[in-house]
Every structure is written in C-alpha cells, then in structure tokens.
Protein backbone atom coordinates (compact mmCIF):
# COMPACT_ATOMS: atom_id res chain seq x y z
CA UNK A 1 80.27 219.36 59.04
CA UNK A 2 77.09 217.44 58.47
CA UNK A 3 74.75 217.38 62.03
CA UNK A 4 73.02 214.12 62.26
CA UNK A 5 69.95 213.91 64.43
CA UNK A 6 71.40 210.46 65.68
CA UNK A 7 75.23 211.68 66.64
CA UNK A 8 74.16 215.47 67.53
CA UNK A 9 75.63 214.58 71.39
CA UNK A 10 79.07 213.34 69.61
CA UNK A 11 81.97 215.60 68.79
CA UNK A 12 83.48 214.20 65.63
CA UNK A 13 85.17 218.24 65.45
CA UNK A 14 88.45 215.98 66.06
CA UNK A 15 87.92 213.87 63.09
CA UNK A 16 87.90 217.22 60.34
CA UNK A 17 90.25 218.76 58.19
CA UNK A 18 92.34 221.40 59.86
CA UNK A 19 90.82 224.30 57.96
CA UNK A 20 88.04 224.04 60.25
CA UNK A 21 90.10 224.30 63.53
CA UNK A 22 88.53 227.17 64.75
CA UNK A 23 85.36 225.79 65.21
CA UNK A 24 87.19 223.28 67.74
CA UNK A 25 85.67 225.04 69.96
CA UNK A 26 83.81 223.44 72.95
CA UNK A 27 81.86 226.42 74.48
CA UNK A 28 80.19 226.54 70.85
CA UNK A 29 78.85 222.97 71.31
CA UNK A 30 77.21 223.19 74.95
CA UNK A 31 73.15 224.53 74.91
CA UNK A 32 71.91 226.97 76.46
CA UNK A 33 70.55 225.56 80.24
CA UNK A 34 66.82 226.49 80.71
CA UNK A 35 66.03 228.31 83.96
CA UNK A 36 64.79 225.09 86.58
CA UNK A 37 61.56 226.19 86.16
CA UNK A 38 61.08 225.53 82.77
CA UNK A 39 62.79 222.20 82.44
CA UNK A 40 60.51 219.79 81.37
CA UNK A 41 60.24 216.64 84.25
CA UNK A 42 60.77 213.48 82.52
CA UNK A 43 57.88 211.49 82.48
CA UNK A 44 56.99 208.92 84.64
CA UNK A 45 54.80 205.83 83.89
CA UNK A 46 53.22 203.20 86.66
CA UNK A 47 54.63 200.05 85.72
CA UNK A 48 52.16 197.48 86.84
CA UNK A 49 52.80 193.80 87.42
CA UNK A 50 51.41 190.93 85.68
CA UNK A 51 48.82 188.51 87.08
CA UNK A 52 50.39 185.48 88.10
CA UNK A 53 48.80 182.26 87.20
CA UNK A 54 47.38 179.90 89.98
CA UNK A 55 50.36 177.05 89.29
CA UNK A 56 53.54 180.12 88.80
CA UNK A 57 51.84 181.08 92.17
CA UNK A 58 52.27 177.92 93.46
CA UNK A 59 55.64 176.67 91.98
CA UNK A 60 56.84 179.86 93.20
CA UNK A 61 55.89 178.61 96.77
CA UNK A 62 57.58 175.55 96.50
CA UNK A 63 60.66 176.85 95.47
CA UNK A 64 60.56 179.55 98.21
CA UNK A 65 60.24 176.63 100.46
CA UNK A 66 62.82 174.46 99.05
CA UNK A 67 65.11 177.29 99.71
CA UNK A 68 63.86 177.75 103.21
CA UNK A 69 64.41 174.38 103.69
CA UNK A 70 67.87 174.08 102.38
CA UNK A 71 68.80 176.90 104.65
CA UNK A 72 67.18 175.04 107.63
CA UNK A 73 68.79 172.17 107.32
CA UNK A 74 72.54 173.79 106.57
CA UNK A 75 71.66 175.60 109.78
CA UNK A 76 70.99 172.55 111.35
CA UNK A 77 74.03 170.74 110.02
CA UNK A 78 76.52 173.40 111.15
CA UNK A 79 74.53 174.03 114.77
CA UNK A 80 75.09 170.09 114.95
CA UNK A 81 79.03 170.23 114.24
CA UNK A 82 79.33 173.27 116.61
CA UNK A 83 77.70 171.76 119.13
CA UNK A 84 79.83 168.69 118.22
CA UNK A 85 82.80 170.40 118.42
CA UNK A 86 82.15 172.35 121.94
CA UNK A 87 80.96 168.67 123.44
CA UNK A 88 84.26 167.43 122.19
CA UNK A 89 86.09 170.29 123.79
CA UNK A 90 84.40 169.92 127.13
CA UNK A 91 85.13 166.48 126.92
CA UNK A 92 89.11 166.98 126.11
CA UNK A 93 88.92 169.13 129.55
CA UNK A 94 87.41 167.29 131.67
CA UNK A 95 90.20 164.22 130.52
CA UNK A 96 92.84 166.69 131.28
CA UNK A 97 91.57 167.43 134.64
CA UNK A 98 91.28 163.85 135.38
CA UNK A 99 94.65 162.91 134.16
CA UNK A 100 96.48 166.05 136.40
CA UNK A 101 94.48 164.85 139.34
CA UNK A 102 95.76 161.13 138.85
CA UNK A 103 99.15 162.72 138.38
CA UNK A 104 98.92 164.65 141.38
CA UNK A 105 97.75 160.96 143.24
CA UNK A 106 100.59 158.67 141.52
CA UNK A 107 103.24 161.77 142.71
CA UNK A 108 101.41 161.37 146.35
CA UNK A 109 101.64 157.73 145.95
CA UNK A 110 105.19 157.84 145.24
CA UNK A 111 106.29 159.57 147.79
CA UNK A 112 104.55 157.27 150.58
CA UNK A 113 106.16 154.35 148.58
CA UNK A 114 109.54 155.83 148.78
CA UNK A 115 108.51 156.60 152.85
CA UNK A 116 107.84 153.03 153.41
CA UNK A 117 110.74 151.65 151.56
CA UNK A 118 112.82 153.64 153.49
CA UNK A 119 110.96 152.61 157.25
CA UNK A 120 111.38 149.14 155.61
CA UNK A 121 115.30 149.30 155.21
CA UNK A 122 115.73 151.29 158.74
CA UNK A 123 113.67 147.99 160.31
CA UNK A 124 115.28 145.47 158.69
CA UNK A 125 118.95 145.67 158.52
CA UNK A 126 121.33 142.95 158.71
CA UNK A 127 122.69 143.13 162.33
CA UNK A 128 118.72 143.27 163.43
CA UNK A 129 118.11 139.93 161.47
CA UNK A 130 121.24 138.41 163.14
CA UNK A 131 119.95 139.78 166.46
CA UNK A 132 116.35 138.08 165.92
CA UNK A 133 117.90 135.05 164.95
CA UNK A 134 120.20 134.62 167.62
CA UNK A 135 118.02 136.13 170.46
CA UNK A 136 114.01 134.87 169.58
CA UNK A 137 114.76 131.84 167.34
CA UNK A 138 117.33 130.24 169.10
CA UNK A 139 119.75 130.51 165.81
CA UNK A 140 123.10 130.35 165.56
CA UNK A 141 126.13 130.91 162.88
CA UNK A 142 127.18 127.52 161.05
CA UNK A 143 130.14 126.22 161.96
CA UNK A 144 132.66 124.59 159.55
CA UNK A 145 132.02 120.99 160.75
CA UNK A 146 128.20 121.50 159.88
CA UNK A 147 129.04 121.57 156.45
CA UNK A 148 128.65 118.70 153.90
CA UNK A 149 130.37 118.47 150.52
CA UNK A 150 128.76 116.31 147.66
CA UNK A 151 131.26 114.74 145.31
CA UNK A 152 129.74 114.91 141.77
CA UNK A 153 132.44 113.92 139.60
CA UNK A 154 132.28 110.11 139.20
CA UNK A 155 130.53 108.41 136.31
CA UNK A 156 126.32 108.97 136.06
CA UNK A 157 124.30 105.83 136.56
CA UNK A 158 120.67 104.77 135.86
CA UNK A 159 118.79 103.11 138.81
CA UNK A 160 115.67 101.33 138.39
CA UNK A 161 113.43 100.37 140.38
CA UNK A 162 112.26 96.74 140.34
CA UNK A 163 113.52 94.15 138.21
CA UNK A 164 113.50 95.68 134.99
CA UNK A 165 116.65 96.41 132.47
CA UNK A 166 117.63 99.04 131.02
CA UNK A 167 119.00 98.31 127.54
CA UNK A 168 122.14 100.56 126.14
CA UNK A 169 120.85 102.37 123.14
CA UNK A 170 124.51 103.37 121.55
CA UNK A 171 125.42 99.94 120.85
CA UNK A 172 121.92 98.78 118.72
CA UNK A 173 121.73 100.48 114.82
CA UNK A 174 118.77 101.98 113.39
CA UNK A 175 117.78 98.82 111.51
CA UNK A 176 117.60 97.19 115.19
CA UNK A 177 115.82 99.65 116.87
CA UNK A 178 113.12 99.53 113.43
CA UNK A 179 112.73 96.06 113.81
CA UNK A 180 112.22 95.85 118.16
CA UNK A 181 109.53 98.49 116.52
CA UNK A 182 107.78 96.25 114.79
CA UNK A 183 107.96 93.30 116.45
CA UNK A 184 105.89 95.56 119.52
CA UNK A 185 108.70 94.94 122.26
C-alpha cells in the first residue's frame, strides 16, 4: 500500500486486495502516545483586532442605536396593549359589579311592587267600593226605570245648520260634477 503524506490519518486497508488481509489490522495503525510531558502544546497566537475607522465607528453606533430603539419602542408597544388589556379588564369588572348590584335593586324593587299591588287589591275590593258609594257619596244601584234605550235603526239624515242645501251627489255624473268644477260653484 502506498502511504501518502496527505491521507496518512485514513484507512483505505478496506479498499485492498485480500492477500493483504492480515495487515487489517488496527493496533498496527495507532502511534505510539508520548508521555504528557513531552507532548508538544499547540501553539497559540494573539489575534489582535483591526483599527476601526472614525465613520465604521460611527455607523456602528447608529445601528446599535437603531436596534436599541426598535427594542424600546416594541417594549413600549406591548407595555401599551398590556396595560390596555388590564384597563379593559378592570373596566369589564367594575360593569359586572354594577349590573349585579342593579339586579339585586330591580329584585328589591320587585318585590315592594308585588307588596303594594297586593295592599292595593286588599283596599280596594268590590264590596268596599259599593260600601263607599253607598255610605260617603250618597250612591245608589240603578234601577230599571233609570235606564234609556236609543233606537238607531231608522234611516241616517244630514242636518244643516242655516239655510244652506245639501245637494245629493249619487244622482249627478262625473261630467257634472267636472263642469260645477269649473264653473267655481
């Protein structure tokens, strides 16, 4: 097998004829470990970095405080909704309070109203109103000869007052009543 500098870490044993198999072996491939003492560190270099120019300097800056003042104002925006939203809340409560305590007053209301109906039927029955008629008004129960029948069932007539006529409209025709029109009567 060739050994290339640049694939010495790579096992290409796999890759060989078969003749070779007994070189397959992978305790052959592994160097030797130097005692910890004699390992070599690897080296370490300062890495320094570059002067910035006056204007990267101070686009830098302004970019920094673009940022800064993106993130204010989201912080702003969603401190505004929050607050917002808990006003809104608070709000929402107190309505509910206020609509159970007018609840509470309309059920209080009701039940005086239903009170006082009831005072107002136990006061005012019908034989009390017969007794107040009959005992402080001087009233008493109509009697049959007190009442007077109207006869509506004869023909309907027109009365005017004064001397003036009143002409029969079924018995004049269109062309009549076009003409009286135009004459002014």
């Amino acid at each position: 097998m060739a050994n290339y500098q640049k694939y010495s870490d790579a096992d290409f044993a796999r890759f060989e004829p078969r003749a070779s198999a007994y070189n397959q072996n992978a305790a052959h491939k592994i160097d030797p470990l130097l005692p910890f003492e004699e390992q070599t560190k690897p080296q370490m270099e300062l890495v320094r970095r570059k002067k910035k120019t006056v204007a990267e300097a101070k686009r830098e800056m302004r970019v920094g405080a673009l940022q800064t003042a993106k993130i204010l104002v989201i912080a702003l925006c969603l401190l505004s909704m929050f607050a917002a939203l808990l006003y809104s809340r608070l709000r929402a409560d107190e309505l509910q309070r206020e609509i159970d305590a007018a609840n509470a007053q309309l059920k209080v209301e009701q039940g005086e109203n239903v009170r006082l109906n009831m005072q107002l039927d136990s006061m005012i029955s019908l034989e009390k109103v017969e007794n107040y008629a009959k005992d402080e008004l001087g009233m008493t129960k109509v009697e049959g000869y007190q009442i007077e029948y109207i006869d509506l069932s004869g023909a309907d007539t027109v009365t005017v007052s004064g001397n003036k006529s009143v002409k029969s409209l079924s018995t004049e025709g269109p062309l009549q009543k076009l003409s009286e029109y135009l004459k002014g009567e």
